[in-house]
Protein backbone atom coordinates (compact mmCIF):
# COMPACT_ATOMS: atom_id res chain seq x y z
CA UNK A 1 -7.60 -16.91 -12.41
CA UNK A 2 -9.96 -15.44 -15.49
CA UNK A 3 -9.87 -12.15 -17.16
CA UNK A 4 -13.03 -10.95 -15.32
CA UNK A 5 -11.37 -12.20 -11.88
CA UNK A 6 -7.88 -10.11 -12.94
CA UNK A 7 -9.55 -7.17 -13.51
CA UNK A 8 -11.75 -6.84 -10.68
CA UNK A 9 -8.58 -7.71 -8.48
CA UNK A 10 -6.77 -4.43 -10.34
CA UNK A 11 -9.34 -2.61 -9.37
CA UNK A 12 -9.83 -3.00 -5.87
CA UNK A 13 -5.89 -2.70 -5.72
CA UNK A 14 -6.16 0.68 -7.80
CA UNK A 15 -8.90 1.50 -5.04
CA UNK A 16 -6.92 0.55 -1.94
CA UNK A 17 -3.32 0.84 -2.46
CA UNK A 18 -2.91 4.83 -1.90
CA UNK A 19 -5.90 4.50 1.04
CA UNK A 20 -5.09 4.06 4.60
CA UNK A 21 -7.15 0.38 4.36
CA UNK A 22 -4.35 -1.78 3.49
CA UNK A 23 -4.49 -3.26 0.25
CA UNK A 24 -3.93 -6.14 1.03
CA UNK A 25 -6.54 -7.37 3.69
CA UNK A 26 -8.67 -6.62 0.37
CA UNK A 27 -6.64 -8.65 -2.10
CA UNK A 28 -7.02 -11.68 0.17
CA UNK A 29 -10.77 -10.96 1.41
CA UNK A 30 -11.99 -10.28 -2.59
CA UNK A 31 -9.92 -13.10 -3.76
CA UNK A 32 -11.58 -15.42 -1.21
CA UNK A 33 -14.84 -14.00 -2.30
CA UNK A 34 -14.15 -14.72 -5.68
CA UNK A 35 -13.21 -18.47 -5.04
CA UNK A 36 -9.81 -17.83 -7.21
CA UNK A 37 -7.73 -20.91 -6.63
CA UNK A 38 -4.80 -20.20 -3.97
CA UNK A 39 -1.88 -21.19 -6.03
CA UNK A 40 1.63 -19.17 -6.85
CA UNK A 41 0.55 -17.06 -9.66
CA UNK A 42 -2.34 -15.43 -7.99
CA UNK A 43 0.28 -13.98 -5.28
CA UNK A 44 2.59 -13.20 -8.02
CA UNK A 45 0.01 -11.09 -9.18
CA UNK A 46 -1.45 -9.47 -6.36
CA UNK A 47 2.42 -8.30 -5.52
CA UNK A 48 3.16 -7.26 -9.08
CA UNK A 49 -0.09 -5.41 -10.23
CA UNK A 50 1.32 -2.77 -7.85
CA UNK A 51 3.28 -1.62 -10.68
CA UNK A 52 0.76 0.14 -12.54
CA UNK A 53 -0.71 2.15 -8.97
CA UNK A 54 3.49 3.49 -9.52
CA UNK A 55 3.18 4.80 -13.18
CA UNK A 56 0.05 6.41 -11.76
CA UNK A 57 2.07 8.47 -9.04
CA UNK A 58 4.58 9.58 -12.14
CA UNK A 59 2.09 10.53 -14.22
CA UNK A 60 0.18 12.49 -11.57
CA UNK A 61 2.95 14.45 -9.87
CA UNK A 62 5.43 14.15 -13.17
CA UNK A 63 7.05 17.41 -12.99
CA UNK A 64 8.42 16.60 -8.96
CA UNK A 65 9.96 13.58 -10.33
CA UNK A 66 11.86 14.67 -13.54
CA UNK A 67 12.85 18.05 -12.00
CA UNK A 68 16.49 16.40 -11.83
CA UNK A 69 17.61 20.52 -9.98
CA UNK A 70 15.58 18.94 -7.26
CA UNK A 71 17.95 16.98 -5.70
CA UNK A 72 16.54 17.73 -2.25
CA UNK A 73 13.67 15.77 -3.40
CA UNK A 74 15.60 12.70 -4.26
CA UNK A 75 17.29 12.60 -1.45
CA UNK A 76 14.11 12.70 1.44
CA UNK A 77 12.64 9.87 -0.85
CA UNK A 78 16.17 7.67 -0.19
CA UNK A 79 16.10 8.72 3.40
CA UNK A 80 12.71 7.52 3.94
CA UNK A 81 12.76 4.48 1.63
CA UNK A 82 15.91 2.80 3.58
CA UNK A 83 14.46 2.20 6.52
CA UNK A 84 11.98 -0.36 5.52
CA UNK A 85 13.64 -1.61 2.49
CA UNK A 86 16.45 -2.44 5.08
CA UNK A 87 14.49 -3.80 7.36
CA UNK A 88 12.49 -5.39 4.64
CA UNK A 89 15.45 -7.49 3.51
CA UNK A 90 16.64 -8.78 6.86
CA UNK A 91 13.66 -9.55 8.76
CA UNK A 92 10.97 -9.49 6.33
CA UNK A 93 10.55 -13.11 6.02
CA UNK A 94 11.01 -14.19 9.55
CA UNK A 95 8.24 -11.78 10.39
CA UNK A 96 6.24 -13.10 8.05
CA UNK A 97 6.02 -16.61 9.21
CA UNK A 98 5.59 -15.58 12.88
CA UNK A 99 2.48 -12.90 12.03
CA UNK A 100 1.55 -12.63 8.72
CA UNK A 101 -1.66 -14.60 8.72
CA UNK A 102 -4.90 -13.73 7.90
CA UNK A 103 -6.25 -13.10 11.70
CA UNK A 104 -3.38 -10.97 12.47
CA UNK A 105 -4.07 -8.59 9.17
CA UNK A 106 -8.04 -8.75 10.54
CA UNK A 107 -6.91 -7.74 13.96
CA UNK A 108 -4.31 -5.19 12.63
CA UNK A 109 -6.98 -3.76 10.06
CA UNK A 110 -9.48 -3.41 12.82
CA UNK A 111 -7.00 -1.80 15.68
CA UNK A 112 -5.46 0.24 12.75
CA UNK A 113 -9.18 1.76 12.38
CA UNK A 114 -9.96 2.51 16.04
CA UNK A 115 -6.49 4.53 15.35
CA UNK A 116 -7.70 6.71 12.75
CA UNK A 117 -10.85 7.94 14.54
CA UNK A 118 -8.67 9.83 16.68
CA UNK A 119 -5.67 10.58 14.59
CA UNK A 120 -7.39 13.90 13.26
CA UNK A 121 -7.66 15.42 16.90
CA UNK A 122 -4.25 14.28 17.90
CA UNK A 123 -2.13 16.16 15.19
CA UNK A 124 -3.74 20.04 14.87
CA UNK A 125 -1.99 22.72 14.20
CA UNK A 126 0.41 21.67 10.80
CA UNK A 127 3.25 23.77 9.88
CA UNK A 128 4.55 22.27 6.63
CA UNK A 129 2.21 22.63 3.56
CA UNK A 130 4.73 21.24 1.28
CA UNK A 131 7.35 18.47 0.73
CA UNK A 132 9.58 21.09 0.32
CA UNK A 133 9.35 22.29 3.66
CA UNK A 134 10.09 19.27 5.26
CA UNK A 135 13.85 18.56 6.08
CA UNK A 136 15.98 15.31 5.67
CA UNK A 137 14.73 14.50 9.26
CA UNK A 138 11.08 14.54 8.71
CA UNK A 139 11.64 12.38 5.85
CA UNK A 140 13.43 10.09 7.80
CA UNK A 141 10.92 9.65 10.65
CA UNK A 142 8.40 9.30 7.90
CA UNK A 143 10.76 6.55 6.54
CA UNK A 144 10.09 4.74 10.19
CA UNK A 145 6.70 4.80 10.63
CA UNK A 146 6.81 3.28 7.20
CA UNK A 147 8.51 0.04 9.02
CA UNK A 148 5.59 -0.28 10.92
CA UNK A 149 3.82 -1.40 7.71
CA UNK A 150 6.24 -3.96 7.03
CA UNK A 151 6.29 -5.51 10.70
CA UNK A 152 2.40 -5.36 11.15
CA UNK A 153 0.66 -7.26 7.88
CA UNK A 154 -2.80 -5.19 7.31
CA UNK A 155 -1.47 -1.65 9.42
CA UNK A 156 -1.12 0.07 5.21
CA UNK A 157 1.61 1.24 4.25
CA UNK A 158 0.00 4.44 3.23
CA UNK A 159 -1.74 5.03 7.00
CA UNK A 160 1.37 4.52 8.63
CA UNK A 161 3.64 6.80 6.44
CA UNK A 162 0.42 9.56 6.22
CA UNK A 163 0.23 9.08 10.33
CA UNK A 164 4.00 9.54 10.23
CA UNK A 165 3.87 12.54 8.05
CA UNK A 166 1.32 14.15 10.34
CA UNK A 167 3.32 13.30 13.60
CA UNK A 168 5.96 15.61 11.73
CA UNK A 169 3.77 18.69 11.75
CA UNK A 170 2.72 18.12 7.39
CA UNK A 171 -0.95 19.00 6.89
CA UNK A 172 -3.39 15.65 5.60
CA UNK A 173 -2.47 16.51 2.16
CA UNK A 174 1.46 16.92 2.41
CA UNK A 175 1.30 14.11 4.18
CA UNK A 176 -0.61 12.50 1.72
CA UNK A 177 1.32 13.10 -1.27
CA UNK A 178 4.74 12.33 0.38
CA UNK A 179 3.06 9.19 0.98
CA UNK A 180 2.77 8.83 -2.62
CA UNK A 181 6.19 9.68 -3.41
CA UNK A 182 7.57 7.37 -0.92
CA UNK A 183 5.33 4.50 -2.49
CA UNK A 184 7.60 4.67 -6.13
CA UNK A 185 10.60 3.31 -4.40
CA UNK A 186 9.13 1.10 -2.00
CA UNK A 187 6.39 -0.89 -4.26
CA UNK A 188 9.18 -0.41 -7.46
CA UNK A 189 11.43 -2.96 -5.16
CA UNK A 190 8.55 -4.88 -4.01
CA UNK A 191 7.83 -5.29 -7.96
CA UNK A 192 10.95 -6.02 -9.08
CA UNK A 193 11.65 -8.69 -5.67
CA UNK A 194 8.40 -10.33 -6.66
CA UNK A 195 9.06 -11.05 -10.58
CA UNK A 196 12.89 -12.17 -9.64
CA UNK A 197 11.60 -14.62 -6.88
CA UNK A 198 9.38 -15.97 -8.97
CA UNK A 199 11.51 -15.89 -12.21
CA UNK A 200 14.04 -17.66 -10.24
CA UNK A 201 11.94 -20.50 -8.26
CA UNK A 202 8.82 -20.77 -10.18
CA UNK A 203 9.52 -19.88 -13.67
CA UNK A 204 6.74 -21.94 -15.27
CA UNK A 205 3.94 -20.07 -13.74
CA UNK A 206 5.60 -17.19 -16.02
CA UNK A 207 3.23 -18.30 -19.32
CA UNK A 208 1.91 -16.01 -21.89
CA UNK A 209 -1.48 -16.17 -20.49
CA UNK A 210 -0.36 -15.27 -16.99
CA UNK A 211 1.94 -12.88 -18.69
CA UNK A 212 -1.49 -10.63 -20.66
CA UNK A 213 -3.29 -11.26 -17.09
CA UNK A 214 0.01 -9.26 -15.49
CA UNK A 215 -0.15 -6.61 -18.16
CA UNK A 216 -3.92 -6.00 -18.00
CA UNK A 217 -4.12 -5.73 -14.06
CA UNK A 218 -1.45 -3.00 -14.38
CA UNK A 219 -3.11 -1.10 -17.09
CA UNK A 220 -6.45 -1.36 -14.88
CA UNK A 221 -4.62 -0.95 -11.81
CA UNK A 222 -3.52 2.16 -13.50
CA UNK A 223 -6.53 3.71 -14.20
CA UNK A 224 -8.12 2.98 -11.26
CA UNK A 225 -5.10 4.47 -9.07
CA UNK A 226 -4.90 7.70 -10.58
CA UNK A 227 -8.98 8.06 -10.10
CA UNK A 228 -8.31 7.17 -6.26
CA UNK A 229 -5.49 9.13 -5.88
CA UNK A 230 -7.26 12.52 -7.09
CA UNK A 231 -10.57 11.64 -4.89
CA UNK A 232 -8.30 11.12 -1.98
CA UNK A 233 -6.55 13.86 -1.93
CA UNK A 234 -10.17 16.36 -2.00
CA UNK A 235 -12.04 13.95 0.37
CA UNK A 236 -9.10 13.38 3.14
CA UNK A 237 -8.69 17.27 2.46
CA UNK A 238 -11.87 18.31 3.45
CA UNK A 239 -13.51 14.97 5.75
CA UNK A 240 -9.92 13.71 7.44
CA UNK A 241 -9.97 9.94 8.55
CA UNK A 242 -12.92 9.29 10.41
CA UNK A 243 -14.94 7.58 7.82
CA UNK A 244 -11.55 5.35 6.63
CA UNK A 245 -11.54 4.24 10.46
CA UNK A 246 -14.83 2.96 10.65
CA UNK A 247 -14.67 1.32 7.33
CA UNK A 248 -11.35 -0.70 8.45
CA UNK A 249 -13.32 -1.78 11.56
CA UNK A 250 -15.91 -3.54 9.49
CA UNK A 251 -13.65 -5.28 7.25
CA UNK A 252 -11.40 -6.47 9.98
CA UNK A 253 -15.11 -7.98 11.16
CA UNK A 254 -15.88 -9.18 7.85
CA UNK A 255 -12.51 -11.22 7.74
CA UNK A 256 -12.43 -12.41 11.06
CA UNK A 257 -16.29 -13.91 10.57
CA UNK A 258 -14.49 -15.35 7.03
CA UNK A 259 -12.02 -17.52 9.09
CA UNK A 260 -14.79 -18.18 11.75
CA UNK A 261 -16.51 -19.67 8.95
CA UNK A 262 -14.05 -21.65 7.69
CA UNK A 263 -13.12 -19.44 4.23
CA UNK A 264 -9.54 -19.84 3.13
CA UNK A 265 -7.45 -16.31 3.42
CA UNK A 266 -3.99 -17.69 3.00
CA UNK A 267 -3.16 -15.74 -0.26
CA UNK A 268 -2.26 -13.36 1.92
């Protein structure tokens, strides 16, 4: 992987992480694009760059995070983390083997979209405009929908906890930026998971180039990510998910014609 490769890789996770189009059906369909050599670093960094679309949720919303009197706050973001991060640990890898292939993330990415043309007509009528209105319950519903994104490769983790959010009465932006709140834990474990695995089994792929490459595909994915996050917010605000469905219809297209074709996915 080059410099030019890195960065347009941060980008497109910057892009795609906070979206309901699953990040990483785009990681493995750009990579493939890109012809970047399918080797342990380049999955090292598509998990790990998720660390700078995280300092872009603290920087954006830092006053709910270091209001430490908010304790209610801390607490919905535990209840909804556990679920997957438990689930995560015991089952994550056994799941992975059985469905986490590239045709299964097309499929999901394409089902997942035929989902969010409706999702706007199914939950009307929101009663909780805020995070603070929602109780430890919500938050822990939320926290299960959020499993779905761990069992089904390509669903997005931000669709299914948004979807979730909605089921619990939130409006499209509470949901939203609960979504975002509940990402900090979650991809903060996923980061720290990914650089221990690979510190511990694969520590040579750990060299100062690879290192800078890290480091500038968080600073992009930075940018990027707090760009998305602000244009999300007004455009799901205003248009709901219609357009996101029929986008994650053609990419689940685009990646199934891929493997058709005979283009290596399996970064993913």
């Amino acid at each position: 992987m080059n410099v030019i490769q890195a960065i347009i890789l941060a980008i497109v996770e910057g892009l795609t992480e906070f979206l309901p189009v699953s990040s990483t059906g785009h990681m493995a369909l750009v990579s493939a694009l890109m012809g970047i050599e399918q080797e342990s670093f380049t999955k090292l960094f598509i998990e790990t760059i998720q660390f700078g679309t995280i300092l872009s949720v603290l920087v954006l919303y830092w006053k709910k995070f270091i209001d430490f009197k908010g304790f209610q706050f801390y607490m919905k973001l535990i209840i909804a983390f556990l679920p997957a991060a438990v689930f995560g640990v015991i089952f994550k890898k056994h799941i992975d083997a059985l469905i986490g292939t590239p045709l299964f993330i097309a499929c999901t990415l394409f089902f997942g979209g035929i989902i969010l043309l409706f999702v706007d007509n199914w939950f009307k009528n929101p009663t909780i405009n805020d995070e603070k209105q929602a109780t430890n319950k919500n938050a822990l519903i939320i926290g299960l929908f959020q499993v779905l994104a761990v069992v089904l490769p390509g669903l997005s983790r931000s669709a299914a906890t948004i979807i979730g959010g909605m089921q619990q009465k939130m409006t499209r932006k509470a949901a939203a930026e609960f979504s975002f709140f509940l990402a900090v834990p979650t991809l903060a474990g996923a980061f720290v998971k990914s650089l221990w695995d690979a510190y511990q089994d694969t520590p040579e792929i750990l060299t100062q180039h690879n290192i800078s490459l890290l480091v500038l595909g968080n600073v992009v994915g930075f940018i990027v990510a707090v760009i998305a996050i602000k244009a999300f917010i007004s455009f799901l605000t205003t248009h709901g998910f219609r357009l996101f469905g029929y986008y994650r219809i053609l990419v689940g297209i685009t990646i199934i014609l891929l493997i058709l074709f005979g283009v290596n996915l399996s970064v993913i």
